[in-house]
C-alpha atoms as a PDB file:
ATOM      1  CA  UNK A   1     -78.632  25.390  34.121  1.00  0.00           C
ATOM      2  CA  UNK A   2     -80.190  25.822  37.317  1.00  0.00           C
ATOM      3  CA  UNK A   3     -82.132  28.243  39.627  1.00  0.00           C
ATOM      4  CA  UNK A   4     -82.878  27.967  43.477  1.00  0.00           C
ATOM      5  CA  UNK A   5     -85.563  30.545  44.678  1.00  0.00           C
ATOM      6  CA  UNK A   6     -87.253  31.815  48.245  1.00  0.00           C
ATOM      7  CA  UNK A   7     -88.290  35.168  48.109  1.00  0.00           C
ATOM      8  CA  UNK A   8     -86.058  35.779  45.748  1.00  0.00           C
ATOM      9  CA  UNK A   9     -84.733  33.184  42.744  1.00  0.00           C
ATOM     10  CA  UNK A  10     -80.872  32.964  42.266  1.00  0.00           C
ATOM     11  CA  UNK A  11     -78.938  31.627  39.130  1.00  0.00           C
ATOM     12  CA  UNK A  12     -76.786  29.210  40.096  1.00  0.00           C
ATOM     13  CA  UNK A  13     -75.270  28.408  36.808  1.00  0.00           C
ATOM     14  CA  UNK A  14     -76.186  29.394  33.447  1.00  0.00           C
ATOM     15  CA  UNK A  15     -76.964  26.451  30.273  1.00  0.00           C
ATOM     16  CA  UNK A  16     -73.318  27.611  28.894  1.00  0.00           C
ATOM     17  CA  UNK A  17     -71.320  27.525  32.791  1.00  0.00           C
ATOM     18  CA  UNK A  18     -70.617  23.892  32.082  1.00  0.00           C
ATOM     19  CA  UNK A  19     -69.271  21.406  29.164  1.00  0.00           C
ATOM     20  CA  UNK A  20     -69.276  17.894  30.841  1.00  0.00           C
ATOM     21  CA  UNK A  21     -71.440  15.960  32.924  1.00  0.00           C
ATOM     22  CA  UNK A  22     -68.663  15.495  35.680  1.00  0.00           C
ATOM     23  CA  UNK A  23     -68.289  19.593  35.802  1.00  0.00           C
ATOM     24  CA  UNK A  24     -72.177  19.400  36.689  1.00  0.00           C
ATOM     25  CA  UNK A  25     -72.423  16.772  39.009  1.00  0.00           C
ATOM     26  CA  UNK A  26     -69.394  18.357  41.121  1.00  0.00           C
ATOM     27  CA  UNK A  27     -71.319  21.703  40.772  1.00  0.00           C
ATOM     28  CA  UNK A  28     -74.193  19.807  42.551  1.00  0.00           C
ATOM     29  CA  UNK A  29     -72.685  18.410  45.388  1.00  0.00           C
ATOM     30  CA  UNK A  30     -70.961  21.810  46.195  1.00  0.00           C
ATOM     31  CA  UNK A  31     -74.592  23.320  46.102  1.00  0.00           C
ATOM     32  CA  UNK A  32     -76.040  25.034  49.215  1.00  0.00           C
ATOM     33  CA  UNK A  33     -79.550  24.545  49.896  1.00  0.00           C
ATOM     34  CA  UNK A  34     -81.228  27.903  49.898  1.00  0.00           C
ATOM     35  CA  UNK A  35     -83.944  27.975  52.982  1.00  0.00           C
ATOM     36  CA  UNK A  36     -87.020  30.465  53.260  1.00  0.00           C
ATOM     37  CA  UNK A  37     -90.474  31.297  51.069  1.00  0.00           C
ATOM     38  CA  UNK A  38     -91.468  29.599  48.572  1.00  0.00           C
ATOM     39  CA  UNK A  39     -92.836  32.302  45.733  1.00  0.00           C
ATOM     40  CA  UNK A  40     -92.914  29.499  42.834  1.00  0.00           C
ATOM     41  CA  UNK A  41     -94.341  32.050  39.858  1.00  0.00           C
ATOM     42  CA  UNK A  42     -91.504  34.321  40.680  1.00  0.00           C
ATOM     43  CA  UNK A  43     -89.060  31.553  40.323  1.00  0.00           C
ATOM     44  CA  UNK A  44     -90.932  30.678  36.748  1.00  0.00           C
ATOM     45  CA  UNK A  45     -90.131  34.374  35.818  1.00  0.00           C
ATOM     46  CA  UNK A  46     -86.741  34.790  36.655  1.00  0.00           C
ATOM     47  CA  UNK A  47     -86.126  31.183  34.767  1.00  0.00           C
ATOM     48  CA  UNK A  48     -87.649  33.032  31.418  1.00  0.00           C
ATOM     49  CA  UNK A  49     -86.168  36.432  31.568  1.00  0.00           C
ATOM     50  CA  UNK A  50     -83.035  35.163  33.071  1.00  0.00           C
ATOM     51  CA  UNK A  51     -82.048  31.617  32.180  1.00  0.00           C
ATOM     52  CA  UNK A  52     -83.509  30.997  28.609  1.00  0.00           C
ATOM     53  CA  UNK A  53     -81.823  33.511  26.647  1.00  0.00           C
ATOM     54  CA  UNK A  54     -79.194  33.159  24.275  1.00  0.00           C
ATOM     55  CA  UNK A  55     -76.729  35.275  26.210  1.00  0.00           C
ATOM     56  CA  UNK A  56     -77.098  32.326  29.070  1.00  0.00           C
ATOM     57  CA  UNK A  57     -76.777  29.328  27.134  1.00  0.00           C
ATOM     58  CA  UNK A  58     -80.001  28.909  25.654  1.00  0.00           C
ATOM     59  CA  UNK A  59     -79.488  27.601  22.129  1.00  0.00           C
ATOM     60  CA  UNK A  60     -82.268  28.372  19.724  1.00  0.00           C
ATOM     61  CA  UNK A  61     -82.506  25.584  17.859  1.00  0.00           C
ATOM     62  CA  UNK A  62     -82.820  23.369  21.156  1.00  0.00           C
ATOM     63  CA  UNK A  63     -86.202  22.593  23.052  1.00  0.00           C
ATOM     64  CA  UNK A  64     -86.484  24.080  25.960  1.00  0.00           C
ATOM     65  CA  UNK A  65     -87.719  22.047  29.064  1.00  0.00           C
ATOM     66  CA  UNK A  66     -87.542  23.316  32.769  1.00  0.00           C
ATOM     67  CA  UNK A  67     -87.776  20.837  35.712  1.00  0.00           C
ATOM     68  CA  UNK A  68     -89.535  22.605  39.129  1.00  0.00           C
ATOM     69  CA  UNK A  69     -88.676  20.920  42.026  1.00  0.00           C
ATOM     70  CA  UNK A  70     -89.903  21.940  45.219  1.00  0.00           C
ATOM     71  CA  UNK A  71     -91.347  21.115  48.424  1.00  0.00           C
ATOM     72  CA  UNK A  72     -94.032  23.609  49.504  1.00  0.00           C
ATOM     73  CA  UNK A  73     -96.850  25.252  48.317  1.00  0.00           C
ATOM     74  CA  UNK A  74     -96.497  28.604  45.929  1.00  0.00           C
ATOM     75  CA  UNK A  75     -96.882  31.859  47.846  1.00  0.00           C
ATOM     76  CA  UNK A  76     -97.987  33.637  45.094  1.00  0.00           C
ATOM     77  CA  UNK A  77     -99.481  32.642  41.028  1.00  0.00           C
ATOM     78  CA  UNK A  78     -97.643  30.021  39.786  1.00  0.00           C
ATOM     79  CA  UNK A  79    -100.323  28.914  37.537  1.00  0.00           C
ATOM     80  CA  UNK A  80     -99.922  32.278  35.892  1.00  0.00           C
ATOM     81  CA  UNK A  81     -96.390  32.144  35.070  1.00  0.00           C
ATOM     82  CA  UNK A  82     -96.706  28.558  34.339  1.00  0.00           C
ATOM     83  CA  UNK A  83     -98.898  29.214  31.678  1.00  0.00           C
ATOM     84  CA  UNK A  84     -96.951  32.196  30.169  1.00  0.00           C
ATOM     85  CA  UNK A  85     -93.628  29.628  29.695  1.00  0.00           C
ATOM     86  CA  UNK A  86     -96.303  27.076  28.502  1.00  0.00           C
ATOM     87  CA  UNK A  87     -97.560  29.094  25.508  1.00  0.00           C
ATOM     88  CA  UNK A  88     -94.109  30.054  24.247  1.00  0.00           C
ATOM     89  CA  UNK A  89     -93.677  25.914  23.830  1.00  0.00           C
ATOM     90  CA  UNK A  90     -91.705  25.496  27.233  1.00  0.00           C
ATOM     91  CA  UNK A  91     -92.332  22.153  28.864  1.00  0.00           C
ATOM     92  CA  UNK A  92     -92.447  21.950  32.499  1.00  0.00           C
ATOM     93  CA  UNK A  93     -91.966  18.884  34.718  1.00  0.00           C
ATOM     94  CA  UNK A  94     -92.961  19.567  38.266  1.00  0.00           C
ATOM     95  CA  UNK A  95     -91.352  17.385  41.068  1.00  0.00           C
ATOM     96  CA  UNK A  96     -93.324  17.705  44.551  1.00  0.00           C
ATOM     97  CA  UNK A  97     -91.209  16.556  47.869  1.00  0.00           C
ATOM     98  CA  UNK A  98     -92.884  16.385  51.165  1.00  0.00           C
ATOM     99  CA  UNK A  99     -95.493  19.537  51.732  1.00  0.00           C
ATOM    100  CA  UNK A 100     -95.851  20.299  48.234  1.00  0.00           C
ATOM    101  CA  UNK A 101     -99.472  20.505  46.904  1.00  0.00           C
ATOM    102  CA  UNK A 102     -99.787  18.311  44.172  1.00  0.00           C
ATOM    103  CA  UNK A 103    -102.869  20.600  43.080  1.00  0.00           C
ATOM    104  CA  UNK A 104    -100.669  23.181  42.216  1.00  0.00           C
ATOM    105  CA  UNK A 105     -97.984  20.641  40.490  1.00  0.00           C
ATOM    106  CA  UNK A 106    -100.978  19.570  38.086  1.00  0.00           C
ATOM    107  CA  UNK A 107    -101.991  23.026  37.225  1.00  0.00           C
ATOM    108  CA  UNK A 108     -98.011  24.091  36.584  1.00  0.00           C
ATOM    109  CA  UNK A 109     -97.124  21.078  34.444  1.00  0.00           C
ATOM    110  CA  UNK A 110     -97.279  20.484  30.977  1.00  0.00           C
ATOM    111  CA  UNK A 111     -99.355  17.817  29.442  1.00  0.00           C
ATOM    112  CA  UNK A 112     -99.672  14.693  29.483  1.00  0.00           C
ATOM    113  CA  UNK A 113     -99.840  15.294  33.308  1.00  0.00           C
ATOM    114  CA  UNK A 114     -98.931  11.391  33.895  1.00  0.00           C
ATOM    115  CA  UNK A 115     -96.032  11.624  31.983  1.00  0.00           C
ATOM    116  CA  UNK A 116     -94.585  15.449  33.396  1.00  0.00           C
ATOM    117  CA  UNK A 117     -95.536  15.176  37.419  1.00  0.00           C
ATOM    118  CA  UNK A 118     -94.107  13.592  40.555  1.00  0.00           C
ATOM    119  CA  UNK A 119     -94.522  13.513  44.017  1.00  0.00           C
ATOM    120  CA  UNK A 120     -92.501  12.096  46.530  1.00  0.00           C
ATOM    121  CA  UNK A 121     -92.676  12.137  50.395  1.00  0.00           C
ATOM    122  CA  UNK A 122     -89.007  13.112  51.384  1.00  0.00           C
ATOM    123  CA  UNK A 123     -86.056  13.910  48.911  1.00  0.00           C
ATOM    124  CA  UNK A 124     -83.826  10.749  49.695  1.00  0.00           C
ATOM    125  CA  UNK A 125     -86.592   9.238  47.673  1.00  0.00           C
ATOM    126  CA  UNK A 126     -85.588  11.397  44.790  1.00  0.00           C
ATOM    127  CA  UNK A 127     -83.294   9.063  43.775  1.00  0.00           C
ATOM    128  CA  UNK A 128     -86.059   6.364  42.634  1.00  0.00           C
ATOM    129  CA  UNK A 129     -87.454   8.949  39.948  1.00  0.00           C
ATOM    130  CA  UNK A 130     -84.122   9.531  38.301  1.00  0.00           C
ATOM    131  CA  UNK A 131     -84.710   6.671  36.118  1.00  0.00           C
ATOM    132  CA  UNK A 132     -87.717   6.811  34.724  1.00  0.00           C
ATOM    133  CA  UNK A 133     -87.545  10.630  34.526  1.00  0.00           C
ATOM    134  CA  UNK A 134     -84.478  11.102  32.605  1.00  0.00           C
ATOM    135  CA  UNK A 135     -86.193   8.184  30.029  1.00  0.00           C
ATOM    136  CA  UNK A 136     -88.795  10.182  29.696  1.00  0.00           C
ATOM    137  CA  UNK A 137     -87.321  13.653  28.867  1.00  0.00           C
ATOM    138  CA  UNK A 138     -84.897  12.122  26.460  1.00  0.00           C
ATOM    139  CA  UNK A 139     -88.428  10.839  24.876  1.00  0.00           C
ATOM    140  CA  UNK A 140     -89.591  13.745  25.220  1.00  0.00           C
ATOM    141  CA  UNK A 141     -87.009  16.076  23.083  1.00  0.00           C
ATOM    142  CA  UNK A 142     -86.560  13.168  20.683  1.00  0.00           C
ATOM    143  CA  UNK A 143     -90.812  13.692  19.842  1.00  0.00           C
ATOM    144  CA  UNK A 144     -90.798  17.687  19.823  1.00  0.00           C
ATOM    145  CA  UNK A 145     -87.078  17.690  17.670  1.00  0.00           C
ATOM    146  CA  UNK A 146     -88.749  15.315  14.859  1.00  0.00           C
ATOM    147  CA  UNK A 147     -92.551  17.661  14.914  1.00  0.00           C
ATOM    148  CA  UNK A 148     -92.831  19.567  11.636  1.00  0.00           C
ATOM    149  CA  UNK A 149     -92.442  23.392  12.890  1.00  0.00           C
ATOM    150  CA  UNK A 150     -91.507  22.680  16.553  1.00  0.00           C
ATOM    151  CA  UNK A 151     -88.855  25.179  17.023  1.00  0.00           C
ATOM    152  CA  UNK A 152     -90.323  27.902  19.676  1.00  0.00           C
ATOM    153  CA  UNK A 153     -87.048  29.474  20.525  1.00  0.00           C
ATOM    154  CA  UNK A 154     -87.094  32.219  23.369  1.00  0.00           C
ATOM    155  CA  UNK A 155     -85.551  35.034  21.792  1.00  0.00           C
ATOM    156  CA  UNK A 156     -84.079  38.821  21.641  1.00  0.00           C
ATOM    157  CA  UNK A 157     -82.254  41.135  20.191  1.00  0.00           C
ATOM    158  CA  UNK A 158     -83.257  44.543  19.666  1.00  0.00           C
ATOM    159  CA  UNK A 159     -85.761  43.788  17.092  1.00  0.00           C
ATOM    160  CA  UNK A 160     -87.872  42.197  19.881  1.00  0.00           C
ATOM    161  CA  UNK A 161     -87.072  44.520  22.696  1.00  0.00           C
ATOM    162  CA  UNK A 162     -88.143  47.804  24.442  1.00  0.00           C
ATOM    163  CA  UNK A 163     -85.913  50.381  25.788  1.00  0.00           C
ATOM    164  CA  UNK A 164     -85.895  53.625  27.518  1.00  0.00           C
ATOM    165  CA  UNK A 165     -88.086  52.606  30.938  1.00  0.00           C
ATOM    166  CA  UNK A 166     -89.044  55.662  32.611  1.00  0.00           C
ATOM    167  CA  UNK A 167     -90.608  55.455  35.766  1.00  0.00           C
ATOM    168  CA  UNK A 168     -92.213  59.105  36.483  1.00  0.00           C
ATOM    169  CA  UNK A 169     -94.891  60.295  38.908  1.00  0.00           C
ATOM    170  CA  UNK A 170     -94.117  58.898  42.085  1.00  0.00           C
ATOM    171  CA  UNK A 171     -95.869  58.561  45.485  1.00  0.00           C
ATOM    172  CA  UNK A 172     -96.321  56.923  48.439  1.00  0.00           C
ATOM    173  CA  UNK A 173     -98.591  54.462  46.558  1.00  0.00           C
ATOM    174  CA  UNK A 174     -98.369  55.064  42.905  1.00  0.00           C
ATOM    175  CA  UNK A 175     -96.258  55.049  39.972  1.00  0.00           C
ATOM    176  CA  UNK A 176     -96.460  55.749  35.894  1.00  0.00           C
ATOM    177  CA  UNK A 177     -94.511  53.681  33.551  1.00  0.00           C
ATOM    178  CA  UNK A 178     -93.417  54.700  29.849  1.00  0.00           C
ATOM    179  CA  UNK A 179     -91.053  52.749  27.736  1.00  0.00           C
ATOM    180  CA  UNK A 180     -90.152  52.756  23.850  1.00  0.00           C
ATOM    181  CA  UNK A 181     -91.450  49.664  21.993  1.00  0.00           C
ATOM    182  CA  UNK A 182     -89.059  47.758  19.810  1.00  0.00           C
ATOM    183  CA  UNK A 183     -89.149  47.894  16.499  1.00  0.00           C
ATOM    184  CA  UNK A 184     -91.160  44.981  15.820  1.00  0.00           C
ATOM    185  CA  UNK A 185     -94.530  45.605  17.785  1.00  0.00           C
ATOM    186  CA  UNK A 186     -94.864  42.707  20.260  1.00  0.00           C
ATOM    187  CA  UNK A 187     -99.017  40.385  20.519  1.00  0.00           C
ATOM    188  CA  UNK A 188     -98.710  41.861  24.234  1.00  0.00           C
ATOM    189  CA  UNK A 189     -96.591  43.130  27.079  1.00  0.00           C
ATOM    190  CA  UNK A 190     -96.306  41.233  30.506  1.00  0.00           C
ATOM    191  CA  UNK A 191     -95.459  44.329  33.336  1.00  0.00           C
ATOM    192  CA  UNK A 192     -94.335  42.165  36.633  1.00  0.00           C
ATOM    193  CA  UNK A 193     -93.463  44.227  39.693  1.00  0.00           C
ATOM    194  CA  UNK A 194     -92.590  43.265  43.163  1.00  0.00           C
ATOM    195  CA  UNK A 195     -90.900  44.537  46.031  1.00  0.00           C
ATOM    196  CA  UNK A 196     -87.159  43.934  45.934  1.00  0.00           C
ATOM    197  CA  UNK A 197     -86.718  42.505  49.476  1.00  0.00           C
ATOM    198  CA  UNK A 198     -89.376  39.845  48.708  1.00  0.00           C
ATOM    199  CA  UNK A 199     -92.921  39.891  48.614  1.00  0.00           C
ATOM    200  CA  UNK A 200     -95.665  38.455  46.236  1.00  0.00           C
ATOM    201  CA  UNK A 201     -95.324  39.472  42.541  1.00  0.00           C
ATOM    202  CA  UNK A 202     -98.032  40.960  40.646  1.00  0.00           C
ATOM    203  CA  UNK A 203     -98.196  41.079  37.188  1.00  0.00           C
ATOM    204  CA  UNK A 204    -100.321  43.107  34.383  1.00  0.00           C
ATOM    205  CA  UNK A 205    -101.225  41.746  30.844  1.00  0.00           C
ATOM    206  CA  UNK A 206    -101.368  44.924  28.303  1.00  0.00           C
ATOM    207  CA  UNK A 207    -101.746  44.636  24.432  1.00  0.00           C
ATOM    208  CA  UNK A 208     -98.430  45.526  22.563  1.00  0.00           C
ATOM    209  CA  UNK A 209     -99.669  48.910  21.485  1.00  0.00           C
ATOM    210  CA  UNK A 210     -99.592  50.381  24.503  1.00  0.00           C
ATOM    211  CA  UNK A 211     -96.549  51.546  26.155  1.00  0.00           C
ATOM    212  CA  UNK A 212     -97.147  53.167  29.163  1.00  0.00           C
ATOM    213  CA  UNK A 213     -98.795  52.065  32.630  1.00  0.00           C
ATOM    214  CA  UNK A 214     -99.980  53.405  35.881  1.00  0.00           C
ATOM    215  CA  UNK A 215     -98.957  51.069  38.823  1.00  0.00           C
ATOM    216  CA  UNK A 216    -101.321  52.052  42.069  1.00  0.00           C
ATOM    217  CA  UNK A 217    -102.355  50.335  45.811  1.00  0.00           C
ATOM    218  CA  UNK A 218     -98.405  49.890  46.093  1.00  0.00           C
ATOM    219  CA  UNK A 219     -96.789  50.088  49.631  1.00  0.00           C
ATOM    220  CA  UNK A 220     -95.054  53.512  51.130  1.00  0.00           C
ATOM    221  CA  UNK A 221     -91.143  53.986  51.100  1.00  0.00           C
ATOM    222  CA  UNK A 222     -90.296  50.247  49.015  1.00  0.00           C
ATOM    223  CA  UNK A 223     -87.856  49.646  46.892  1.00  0.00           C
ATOM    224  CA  UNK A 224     -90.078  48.014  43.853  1.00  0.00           C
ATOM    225  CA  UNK A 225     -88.575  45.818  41.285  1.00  0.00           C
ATOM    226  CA  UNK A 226     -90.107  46.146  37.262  1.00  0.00           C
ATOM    227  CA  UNK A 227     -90.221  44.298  34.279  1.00  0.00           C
ATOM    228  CA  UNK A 228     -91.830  44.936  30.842  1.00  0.00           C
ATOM    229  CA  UNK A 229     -92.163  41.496  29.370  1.00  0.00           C
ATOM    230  CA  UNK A 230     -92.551  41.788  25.359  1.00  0.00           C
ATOM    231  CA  UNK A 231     -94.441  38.572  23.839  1.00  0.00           C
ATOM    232  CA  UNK A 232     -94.837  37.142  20.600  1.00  0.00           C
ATOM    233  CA  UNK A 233     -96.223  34.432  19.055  1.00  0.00           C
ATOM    234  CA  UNK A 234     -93.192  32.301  19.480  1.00  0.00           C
ATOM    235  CA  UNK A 235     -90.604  33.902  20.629  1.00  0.00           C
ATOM    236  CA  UNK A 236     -90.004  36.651  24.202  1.00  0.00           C
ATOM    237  CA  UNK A 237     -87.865  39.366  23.965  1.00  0.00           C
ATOM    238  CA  UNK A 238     -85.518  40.924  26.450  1.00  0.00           C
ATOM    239  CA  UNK A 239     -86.921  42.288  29.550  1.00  0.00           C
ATOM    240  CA  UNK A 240     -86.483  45.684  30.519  1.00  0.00           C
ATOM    241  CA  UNK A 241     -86.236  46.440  34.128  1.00  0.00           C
ATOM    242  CA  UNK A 242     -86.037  49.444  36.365  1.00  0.00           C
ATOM    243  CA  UNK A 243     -85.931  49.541  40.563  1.00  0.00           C
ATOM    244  CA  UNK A 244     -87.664  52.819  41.966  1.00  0.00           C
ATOM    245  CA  UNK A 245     -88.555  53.178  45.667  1.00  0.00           C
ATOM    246  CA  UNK A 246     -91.901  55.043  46.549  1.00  0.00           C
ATOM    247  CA  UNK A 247     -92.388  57.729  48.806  1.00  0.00           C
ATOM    248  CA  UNK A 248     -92.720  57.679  52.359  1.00  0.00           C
ATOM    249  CA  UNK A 249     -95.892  58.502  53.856  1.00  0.00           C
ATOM    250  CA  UNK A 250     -96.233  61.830  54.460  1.00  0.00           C
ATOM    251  CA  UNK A 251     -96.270  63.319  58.052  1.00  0.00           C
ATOM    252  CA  UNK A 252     -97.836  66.074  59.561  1.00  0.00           C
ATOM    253  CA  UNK A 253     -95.609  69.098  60.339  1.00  0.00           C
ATOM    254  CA  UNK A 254     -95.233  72.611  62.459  1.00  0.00           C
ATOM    255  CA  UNK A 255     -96.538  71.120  65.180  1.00  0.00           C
ATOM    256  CA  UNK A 256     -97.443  73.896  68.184  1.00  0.00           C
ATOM    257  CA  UNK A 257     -98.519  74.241  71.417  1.00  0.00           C
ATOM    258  CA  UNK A 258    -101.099  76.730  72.932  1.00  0.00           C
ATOM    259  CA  UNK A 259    -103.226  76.991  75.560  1.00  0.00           C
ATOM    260  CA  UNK A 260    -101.741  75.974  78.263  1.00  0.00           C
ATOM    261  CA  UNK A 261    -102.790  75.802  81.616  1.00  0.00           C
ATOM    262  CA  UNK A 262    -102.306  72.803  85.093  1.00  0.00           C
ATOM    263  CA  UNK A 263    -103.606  70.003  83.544  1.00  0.00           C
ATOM    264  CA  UNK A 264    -104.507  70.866  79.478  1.00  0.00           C
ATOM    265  CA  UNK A 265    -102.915  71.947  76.706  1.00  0.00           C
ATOM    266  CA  UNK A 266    -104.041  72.307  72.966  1.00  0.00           C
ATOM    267  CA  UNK A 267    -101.887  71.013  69.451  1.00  0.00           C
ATOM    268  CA  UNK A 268    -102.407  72.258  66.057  1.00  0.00           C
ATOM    269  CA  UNK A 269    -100.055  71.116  63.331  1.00  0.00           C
ATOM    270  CA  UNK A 270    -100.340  71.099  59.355  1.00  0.00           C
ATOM    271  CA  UNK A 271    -101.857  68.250  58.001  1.00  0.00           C
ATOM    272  CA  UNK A 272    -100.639  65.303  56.570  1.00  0.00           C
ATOM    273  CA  UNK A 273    -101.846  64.191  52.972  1.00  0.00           C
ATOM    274  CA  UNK A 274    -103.446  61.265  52.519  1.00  0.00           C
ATOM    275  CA  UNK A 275    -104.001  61.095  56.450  1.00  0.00           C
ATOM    276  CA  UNK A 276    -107.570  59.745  57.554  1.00  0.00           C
ATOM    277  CA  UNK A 277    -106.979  59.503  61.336  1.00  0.00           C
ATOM    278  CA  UNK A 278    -104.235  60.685  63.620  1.00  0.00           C
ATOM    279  CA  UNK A 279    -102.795  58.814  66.643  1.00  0.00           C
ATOM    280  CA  UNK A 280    -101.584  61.593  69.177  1.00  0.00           C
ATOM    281  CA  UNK A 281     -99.512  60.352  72.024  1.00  0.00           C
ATOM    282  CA  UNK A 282     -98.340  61.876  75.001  1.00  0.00           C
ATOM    283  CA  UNK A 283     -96.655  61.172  78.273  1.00  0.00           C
ATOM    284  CA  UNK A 284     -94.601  62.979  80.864  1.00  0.00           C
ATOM    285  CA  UNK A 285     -91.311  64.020  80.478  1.00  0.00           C
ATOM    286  CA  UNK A 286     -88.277  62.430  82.392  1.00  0.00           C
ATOM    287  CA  UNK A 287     -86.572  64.431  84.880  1.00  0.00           C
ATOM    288  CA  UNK A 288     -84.368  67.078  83.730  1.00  0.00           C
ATOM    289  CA  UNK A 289     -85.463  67.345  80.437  1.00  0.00           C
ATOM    290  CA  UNK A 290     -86.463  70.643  78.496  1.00  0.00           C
ATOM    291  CA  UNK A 291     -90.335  71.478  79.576  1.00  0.00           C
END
């Protein structure tokens, strides 16, 4: 399977699009490189809700590895997302070309860090790493497969999922969250919101007896994007997502003019809520428009 990601990550094809190596490589070289940000622990996210799941592919008996490859530094946490694939038994390998910080590449990959990250300084040079790499991983699978109680499969159903999001109370800068818990009680909830047109996620750990949330400091009239995360031990369950849009700011209103005379003139107008200051602009009227 495989992901690209900016702003905002894209499935390219799912684990289950393709049966034979040939199908993938042609898939490859029809590939368009996707240009822009580079927000690395939303990419992480979108590969767990989205890519490992049994309805994409994602067989549960199988390890479950995920290759990064990129050639910037993260925009936003992707230590924190890392970390969250990391304890449900995910390995990552993390491939730096060019500009990539290899900082960040060591905190994202999985142990042992001389074994699971790369660096290269431009991507024909890719091509030198396939190799050894692709050694390696096979290794890799081969020593999880044969450890006594390896399987951590990523999960769902509706015995690990929530339902019902309702997203109530909503202002310029706020929003409350509700949701029903599934019937087995997840360890904790992961609650990741961001604005749908890109921007840098944030994320909220809560313990998995809780089921509601107050989102605040959000921006005025944005669409925001939401996802209750339930974990457990071993497995994830299915996210559940919702896309509201705060309010606008509000604006002041009635706005009237008194006092008149050559060269002054007074406003008054209802206020605006929220509003600490007020710019007030004014200039003269074009010819042969209304006084």
């Amino acid at each position: 399977g495989l992901s690209q990601y900016s702003s905002d990550p894209r499935t390219e094809w799912d684990l289950s699009t393709y049966s034979t190596r040939d199908q993938v490589l042609d898939a490859v070289r029809s590939l368009r490189y996707k240009g822009g940000n580079t927000f690395t622990g939303l990419a992480l996210t979108h590969v767990l809700e989205q890519n490992l799941k049994p309805d994409a592919g994602a067989r549960l008996e199988a390890e479950k590895l995920v290759i990064l490859l990129t050639d910037g530094k993260s925009q936003d946490d992707a230590n924190l997302a890392a970390q969250t694939l990391k304890n449900l038994g995910i390995e990552i390998f993390a491939i730096g070309v060019k500009n990539a910080d290899e900082a960040e590449l060591r905190q994202v990959a999985s142990e042992p860090l001389e074994l699971t990250v790369y660096n290269v300084l431009d991507f024909p040079l890719l091509s030198s790493l396939v190799g050894k790499l692709t050694q390696v991983l096979c290794t890799r699978i081969r020593e999880k497969s044969n450890r006594e109680n390896a399987e951590s499969p990523v999960n769902s159903g509706p015995q690990l999922s929530p339902t019902d999001l309702k997203i109530s109370a909503v202002t310029s800068k706020s929003m409350h969250l509700t949701w029903s818990p599934p019937p087995r009680p997840p360890k904790k909830y992961r609650i990741v919101y961001y604005p749908s047109k890109g921007g840098n996620p944030k994320e909220v750990i809560l313990d998995g007896a809780v089921s509601s949330l107050q989102l605040s400091n959000l921006t005025s009239h944005t669409d925001y994007v939401v996802s209750v995360i339930p974990v457990y031990d071993t497995v994830v369950g299915d996210a559940l997502r919702g896309v509201t849009s705060t309010l606008p700011l509000s604006s002041p209103r009635s706005l009237r003019v008194s006092e008149l005379s050559h060269n002054s003139m007074r406003l008054s107008w209802k206020a605006a809520q929220g509003a600490t200051q007020y710019l007030v602009l004014c200039s003269a009227a074009p010819d042969g428009a209304e006084d």
